[in-house]
Protein backbone atom coordinates (compact mmCIF):
# COMPACT_ATOMS: atom_id res chain seq x y z
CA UNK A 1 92.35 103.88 74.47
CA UNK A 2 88.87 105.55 74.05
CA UNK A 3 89.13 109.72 74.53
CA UNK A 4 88.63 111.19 77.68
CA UNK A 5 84.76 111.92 78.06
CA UNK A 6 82.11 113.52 80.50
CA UNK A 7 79.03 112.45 80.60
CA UNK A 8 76.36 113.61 83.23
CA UNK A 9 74.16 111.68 84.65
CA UNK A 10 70.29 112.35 86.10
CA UNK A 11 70.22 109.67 88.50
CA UNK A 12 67.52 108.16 90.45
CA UNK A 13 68.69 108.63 94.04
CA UNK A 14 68.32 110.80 96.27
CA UNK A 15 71.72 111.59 96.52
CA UNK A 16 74.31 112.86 93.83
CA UNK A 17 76.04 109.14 92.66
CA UNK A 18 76.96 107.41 89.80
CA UNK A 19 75.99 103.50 90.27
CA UNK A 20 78.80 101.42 90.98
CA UNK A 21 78.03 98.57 87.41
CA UNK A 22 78.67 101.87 85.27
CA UNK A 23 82.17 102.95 86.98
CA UNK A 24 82.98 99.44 86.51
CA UNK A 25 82.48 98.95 82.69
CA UNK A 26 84.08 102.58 81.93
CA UNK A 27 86.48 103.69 84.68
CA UNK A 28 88.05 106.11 82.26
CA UNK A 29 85.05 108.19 82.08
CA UNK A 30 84.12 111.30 84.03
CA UNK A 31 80.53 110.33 85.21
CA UNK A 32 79.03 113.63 86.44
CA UNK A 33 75.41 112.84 88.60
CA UNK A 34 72.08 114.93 89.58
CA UNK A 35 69.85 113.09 91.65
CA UNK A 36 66.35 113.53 91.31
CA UNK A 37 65.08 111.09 94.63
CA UNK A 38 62.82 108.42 93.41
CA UNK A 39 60.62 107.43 96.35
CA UNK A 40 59.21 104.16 95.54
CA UNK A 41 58.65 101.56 92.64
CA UNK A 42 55.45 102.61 91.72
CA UNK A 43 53.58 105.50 89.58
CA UNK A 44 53.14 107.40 93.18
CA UNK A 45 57.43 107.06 94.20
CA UNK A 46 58.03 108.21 90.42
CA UNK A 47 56.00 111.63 90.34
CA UNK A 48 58.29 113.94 92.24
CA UNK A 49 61.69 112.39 90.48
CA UNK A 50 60.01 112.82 86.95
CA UNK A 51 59.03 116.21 87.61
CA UNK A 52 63.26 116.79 88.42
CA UNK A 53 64.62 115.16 85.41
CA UNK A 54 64.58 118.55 83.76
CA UNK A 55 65.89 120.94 86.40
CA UNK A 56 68.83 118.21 86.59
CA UNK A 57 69.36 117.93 82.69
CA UNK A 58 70.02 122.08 82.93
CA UNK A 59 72.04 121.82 85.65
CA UNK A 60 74.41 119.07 84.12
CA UNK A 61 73.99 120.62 80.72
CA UNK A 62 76.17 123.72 82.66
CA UNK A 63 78.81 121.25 83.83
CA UNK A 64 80.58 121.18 80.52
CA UNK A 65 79.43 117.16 79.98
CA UNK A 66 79.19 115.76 76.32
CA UNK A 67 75.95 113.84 76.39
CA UNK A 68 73.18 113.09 78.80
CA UNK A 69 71.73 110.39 80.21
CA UNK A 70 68.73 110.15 82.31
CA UNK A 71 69.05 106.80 84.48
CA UNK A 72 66.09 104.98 86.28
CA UNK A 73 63.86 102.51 83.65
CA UNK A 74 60.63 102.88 85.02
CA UNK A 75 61.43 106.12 86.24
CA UNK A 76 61.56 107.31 82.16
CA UNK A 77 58.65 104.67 80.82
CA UNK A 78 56.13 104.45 83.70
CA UNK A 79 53.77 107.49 82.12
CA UNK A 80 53.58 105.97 78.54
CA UNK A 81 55.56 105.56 75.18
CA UNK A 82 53.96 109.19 74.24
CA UNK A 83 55.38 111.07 77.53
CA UNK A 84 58.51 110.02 76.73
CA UNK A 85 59.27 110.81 73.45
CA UNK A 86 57.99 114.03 74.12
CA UNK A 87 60.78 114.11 77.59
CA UNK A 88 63.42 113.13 75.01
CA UNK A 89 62.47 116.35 73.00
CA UNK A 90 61.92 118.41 75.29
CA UNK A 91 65.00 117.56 77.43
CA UNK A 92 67.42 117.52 73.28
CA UNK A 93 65.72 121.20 73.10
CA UNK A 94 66.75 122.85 76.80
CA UNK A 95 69.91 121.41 76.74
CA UNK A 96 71.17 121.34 73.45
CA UNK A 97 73.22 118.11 74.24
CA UNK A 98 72.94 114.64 73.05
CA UNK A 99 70.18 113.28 75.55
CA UNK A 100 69.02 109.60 76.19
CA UNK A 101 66.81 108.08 78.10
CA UNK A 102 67.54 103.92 79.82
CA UNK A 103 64.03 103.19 78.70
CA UNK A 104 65.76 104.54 75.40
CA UNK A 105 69.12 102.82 75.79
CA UNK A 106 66.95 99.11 76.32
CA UNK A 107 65.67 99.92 73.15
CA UNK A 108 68.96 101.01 71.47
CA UNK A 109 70.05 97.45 72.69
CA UNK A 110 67.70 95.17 71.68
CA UNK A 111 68.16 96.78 67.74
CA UNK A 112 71.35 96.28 67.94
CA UNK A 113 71.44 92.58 68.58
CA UNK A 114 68.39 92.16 66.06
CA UNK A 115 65.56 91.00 68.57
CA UNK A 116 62.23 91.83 67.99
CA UNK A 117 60.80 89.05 69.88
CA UNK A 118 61.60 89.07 73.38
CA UNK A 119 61.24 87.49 76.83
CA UNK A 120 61.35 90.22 79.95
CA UNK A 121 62.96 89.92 83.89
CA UNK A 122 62.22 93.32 85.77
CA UNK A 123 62.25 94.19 89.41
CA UNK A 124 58.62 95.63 89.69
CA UNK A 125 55.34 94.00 90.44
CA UNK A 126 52.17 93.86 88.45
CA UNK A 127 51.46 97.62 87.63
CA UNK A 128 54.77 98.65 86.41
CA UNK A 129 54.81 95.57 84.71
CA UNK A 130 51.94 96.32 82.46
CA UNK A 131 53.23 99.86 81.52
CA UNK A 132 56.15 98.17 80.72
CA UNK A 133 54.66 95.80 78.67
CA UNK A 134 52.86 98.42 77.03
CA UNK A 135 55.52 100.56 76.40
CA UNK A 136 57.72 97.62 74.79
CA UNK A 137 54.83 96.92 72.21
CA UNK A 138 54.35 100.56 71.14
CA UNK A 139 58.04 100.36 70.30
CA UNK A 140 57.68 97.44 68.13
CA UNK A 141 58.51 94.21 70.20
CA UNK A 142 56.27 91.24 70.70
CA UNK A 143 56.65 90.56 74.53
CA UNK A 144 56.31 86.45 74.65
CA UNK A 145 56.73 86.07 78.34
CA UNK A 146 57.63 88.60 81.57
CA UNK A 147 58.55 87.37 85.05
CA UNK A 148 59.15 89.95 88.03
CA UNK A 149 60.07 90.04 91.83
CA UNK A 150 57.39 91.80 92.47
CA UNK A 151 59.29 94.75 94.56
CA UNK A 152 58.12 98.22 95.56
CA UNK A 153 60.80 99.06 97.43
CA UNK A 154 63.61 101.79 96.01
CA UNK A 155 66.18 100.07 97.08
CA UNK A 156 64.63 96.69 97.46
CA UNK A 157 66.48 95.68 93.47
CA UNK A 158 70.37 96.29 95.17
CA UNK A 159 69.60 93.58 97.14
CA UNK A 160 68.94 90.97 94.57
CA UNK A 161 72.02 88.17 93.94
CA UNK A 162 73.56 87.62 90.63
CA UNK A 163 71.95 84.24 90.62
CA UNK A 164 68.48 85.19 91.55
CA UNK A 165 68.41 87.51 88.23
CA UNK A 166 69.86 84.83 86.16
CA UNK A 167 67.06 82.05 87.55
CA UNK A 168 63.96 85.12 87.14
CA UNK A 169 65.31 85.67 83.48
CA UNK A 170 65.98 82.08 82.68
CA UNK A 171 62.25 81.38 83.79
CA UNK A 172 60.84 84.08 81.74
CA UNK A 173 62.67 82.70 78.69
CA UNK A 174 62.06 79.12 79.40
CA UNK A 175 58.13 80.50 79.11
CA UNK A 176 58.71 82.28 75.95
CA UNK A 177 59.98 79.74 74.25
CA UNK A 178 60.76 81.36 71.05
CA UNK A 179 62.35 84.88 72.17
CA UNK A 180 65.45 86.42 70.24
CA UNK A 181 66.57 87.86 73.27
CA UNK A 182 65.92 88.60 76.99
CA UNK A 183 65.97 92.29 78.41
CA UNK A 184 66.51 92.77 82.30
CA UNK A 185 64.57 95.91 83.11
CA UNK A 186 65.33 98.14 86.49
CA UNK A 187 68.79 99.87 87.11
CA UNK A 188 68.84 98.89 90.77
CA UNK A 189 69.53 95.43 89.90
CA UNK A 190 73.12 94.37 89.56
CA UNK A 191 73.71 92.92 86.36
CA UNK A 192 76.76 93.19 84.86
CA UNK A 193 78.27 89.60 85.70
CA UNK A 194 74.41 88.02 83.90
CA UNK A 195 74.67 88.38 80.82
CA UNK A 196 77.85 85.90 80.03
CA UNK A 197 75.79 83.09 81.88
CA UNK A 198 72.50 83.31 80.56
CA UNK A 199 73.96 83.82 76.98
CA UNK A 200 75.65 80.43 77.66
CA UNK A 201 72.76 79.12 78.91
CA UNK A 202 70.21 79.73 76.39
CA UNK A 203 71.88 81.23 73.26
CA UNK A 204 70.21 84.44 73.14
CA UNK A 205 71.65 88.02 73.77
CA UNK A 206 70.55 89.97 77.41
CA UNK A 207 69.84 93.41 76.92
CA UNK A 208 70.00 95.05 80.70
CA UNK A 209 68.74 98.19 81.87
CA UNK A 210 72.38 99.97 83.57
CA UNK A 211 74.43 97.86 81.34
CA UNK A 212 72.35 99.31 78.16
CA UNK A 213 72.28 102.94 79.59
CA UNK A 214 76.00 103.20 79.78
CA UNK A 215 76.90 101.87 76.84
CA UNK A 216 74.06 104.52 75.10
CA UNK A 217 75.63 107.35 77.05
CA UNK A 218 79.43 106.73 75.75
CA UNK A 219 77.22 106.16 72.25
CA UNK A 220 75.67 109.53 72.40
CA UNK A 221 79.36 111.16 73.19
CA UNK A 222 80.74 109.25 69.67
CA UNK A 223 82.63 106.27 71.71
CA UNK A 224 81.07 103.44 70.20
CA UNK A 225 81.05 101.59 73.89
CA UNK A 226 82.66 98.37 73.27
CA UNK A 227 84.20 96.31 76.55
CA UNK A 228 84.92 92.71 76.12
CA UNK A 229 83.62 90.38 78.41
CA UNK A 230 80.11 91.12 79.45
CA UNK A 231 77.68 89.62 77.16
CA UNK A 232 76.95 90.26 73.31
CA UNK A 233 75.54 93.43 73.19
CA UNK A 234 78.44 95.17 74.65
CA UNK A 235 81.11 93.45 72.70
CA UNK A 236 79.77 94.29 69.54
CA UNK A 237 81.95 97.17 68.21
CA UNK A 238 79.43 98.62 65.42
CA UNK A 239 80.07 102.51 64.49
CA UNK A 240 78.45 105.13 65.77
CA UNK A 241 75.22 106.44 63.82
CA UNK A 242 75.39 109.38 62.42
């Protein structure tokens, strides 16, 4: 039995909700959300959420939560590796909480199950690819291959199957040939029943965005996050760093 924790949540929508994959893989937790309202998959739909992130941090950082973490990938990478590092401090400094990030928490992942080389599956089309791209580089990985649905849509991701993730992220590692893992990038897609089938597939760990971010958020709070049952990266039962 892991302790009873609350963690808040700056959330993407425009409402105040926790997504459903991360009630799911911890329903013991008290998930406490702030919406922020991203409009759009695209620099444009990001610029009014990004500008909230803050505001919502403070406000959860008053709800008597353990840790912090701000959901939405592209929402936390889309102006640049810089930007967000200096978010993370910023955001640590108001709040005086353990913060994270699910740009952050992808990264977090992909250490832990030793990949440096890496094939990528995302939701977005071409531009938010690139700053993805770019951002994965700056923090050390050597992107081989990245395949996308090309959606611009908020809530265009939700509506994705199971299957269609697992045949995008199977192509992009089929084109990498040589990748240590694959990461599935975009918290509107529902991933938590890939990873156990591509693993199977093609012998290599999936790092996802929600699955990551959750995990990093009971991480940041001291529980080291293990749950049996949905891919490597999760069952792995490491301690928490200090």
């Amino acid at each position: 039995m892991r302790k009873h924790l609350r963690i808040g949540l700056v959330v993407p929508f425009a409402t105040d909700r926790v997504p459903d994959e991360g009630l799911k893989m911890y329903p013991e937790v008290t998930f406490i959300p702030k919406g922020v309202g991203v409009r759009a998959l695209t620099p444009e739909g990001y610029d009014a959420a990004w500008n909230g992130i803050l505001p919502a941090a403070k406000y959860l950082a008053q709800q008597n939560v353990d840790a912090i973490m701000v959901i939405g990938t592209s929402l936390t990478f889309y102006r640049g590796y810089d930007a967000h590092q200096q978010l993370l401090e910023q955001l640590r400094k108001e709040t005086g909480l353990p913060v994270s990030t699910m740009t952050e928490a992808v990264i977090d992942g992909l250490h832990s199950v030793g990949a440096k080389r890496i094939a990528v599956a995302t939701a977005y089309a071409d531009e938010v690819n690139n700053r993805l791209t770019d951002f994965l580089k700056r923090a050390g990985f050597e992107v081989l291959a990245l395949e996308g649905f090309g959606l611009f849509g908020f809530g265009e991701p939700g509506n994705k199957s199971e299957k269609e993730i697992i045949e995008l992220s199977s192509k992009a590692i089929t084109e990498a040939g040589q990748a240590e893992a694959v990461v599935i990038s975009c918290g509107g897609l529902l991933t938590l029943g890939c990873a156990g089938p591509l693993e199977q597939r093609h012998g290599i760990p999936v790092v996802t965005s929600t699955q990551s971010a959750f995990w990093k958020a009971l991480r940041l709070a001291g529980d080291n996050g293990q749950i049996a049952g949905y891919g490597r990266m999760l069952a792995q039962s490491e301690a928490v760093p200090a």
